[in-house]
N, C-alpha and C. Protein backbone atom coordinates (compact mmCIF):
# COMPACT_ATOMS: atom_id res chain seq x y z
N UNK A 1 13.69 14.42 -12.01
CA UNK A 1 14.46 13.19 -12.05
C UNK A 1 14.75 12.83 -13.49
N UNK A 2 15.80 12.45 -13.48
CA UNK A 2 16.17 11.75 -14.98
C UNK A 2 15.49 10.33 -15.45
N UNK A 3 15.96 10.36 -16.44
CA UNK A 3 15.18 9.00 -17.03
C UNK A 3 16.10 8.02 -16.68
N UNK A 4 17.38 7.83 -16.24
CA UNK A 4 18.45 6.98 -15.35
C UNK A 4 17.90 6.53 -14.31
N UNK A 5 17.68 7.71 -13.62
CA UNK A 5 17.13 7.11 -12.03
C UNK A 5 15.78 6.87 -11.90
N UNK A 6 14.98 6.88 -13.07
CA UNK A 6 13.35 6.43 -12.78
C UNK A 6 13.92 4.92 -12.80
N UNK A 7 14.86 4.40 -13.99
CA UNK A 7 14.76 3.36 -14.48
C UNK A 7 15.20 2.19 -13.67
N UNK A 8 16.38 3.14 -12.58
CA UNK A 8 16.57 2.23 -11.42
C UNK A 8 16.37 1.81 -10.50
N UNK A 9 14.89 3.30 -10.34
CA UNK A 9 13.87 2.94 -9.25
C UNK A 9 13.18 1.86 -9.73
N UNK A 10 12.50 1.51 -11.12
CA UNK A 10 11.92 0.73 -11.30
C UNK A 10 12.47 -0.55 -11.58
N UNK A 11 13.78 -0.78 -11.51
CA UNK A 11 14.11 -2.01 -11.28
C UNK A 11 14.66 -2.39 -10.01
N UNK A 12 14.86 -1.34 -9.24
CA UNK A 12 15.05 -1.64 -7.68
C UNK A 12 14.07 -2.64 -7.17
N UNK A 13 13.01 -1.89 -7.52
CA UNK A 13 11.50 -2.37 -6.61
C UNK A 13 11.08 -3.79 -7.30
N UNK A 14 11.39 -3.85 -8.57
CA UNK A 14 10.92 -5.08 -9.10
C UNK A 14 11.87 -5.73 -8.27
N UNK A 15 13.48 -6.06 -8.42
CA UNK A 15 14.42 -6.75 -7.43
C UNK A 15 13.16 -7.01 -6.06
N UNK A 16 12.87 -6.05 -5.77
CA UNK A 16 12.84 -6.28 -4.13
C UNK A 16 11.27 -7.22 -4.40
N UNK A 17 10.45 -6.88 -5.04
CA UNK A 17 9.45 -7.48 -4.88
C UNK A 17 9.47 -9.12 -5.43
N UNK A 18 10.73 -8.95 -6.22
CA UNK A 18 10.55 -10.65 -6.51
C UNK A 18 11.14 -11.44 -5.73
N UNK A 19 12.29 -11.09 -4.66
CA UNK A 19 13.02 -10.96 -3.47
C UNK A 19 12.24 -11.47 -2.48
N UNK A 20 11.21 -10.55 -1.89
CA UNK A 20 9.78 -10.33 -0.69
C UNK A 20 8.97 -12.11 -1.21
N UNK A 21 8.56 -12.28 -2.81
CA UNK A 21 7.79 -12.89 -2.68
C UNK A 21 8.30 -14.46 -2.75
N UNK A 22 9.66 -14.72 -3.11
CA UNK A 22 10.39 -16.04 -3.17
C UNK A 22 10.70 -15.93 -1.75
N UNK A 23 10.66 -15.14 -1.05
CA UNK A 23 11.00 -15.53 0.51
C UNK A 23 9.72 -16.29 1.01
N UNK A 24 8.50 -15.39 0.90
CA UNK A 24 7.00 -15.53 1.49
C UNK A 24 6.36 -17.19 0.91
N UNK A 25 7.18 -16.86 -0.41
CA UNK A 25 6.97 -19.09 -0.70
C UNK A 25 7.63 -19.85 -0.44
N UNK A 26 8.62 -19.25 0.51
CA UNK A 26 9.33 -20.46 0.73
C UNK A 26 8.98 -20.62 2.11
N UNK A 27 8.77 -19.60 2.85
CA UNK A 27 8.00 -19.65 3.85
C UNK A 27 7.08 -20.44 4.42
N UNK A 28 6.11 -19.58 3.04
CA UNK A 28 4.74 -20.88 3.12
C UNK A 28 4.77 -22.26 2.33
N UNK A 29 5.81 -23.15 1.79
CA UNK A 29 5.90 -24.00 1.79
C UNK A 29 6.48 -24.83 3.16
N UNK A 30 7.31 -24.42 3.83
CA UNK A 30 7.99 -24.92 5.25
C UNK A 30 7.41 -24.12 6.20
N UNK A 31 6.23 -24.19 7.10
CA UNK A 31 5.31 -23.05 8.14
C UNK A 31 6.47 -23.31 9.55
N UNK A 32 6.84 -24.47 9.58
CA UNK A 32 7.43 -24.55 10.61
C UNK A 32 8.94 -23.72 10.75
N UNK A 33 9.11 -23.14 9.83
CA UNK A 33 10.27 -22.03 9.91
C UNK A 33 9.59 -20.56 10.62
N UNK A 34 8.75 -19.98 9.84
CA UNK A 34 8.20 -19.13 10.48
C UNK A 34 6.86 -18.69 9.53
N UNK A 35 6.18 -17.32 10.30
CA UNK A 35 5.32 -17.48 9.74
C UNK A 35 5.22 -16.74 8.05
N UNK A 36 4.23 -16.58 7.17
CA UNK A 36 5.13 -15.84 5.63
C UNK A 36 4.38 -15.19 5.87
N UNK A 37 3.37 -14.33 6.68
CA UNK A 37 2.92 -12.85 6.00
C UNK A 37 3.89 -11.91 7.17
N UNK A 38 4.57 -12.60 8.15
CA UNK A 38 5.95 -11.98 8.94
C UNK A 38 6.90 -11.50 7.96
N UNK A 39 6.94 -13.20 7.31
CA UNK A 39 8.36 -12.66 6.71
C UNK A 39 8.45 -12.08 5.89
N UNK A 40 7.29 -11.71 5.30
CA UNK A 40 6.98 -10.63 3.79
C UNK A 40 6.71 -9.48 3.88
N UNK A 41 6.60 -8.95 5.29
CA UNK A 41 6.44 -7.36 5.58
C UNK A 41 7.68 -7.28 6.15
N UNK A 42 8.96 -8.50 6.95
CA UNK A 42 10.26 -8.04 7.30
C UNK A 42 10.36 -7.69 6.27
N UNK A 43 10.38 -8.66 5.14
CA UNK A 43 11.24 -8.15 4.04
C UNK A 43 11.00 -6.94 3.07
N UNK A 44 10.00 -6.40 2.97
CA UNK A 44 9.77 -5.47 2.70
C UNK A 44 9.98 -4.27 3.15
N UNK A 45 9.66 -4.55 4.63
CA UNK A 45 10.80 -3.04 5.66
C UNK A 45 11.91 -3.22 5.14
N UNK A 46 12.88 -4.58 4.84
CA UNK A 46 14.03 -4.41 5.00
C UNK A 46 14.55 -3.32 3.45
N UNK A 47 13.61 -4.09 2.69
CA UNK A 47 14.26 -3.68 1.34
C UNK A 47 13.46 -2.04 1.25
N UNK A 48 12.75 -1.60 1.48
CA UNK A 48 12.23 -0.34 1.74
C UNK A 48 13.40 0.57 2.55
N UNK A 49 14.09 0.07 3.54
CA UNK A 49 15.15 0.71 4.27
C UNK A 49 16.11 0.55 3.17
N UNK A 50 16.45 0.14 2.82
CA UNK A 50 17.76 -0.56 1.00
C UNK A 50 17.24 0.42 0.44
N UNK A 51 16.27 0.71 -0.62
CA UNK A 51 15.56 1.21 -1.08
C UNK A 51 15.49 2.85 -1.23
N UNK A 52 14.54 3.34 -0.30
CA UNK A 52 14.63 4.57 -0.30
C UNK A 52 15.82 5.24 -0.19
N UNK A 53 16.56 5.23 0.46
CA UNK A 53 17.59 6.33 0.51
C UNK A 53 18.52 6.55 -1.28
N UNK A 54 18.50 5.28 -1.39
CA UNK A 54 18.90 5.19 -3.40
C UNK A 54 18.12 5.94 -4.21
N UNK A 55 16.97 5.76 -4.13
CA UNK A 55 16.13 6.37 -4.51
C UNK A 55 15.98 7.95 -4.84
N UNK A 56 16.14 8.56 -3.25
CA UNK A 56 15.75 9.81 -3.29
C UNK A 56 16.91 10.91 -3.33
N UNK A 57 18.14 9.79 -3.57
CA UNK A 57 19.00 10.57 -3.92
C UNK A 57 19.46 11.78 -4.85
């Protein structure tokens, strides 16, 4: 792999993880929306499905 695509793996994942965790607080500030350790593994499948295929290109 090049040093291009490490660099965009590693800012992919940062994206997604700061993404996953402003969802999971907003979550757990309002419970009555749903629950946040749900919505922090959806979102993490989701962005994992986003994700990999960029990746392993």
């Amino acid at each position: 792999m090049s040093t291009i695509v490490l660099l965009v793996a590693v800012l992919l994942v940062s994206v997604s993880v700061l993404v996953c965790g402003s969802l999971v607080y907003l979550a757990y500030r309002h419970p009555a929306s749903r629950e946040p350790l749900l919505v922090g593994l959806a979102c993490a499948a989701v962005m994992t499905s986003i994700v990999t295929p960029i990746v392993t290109r």
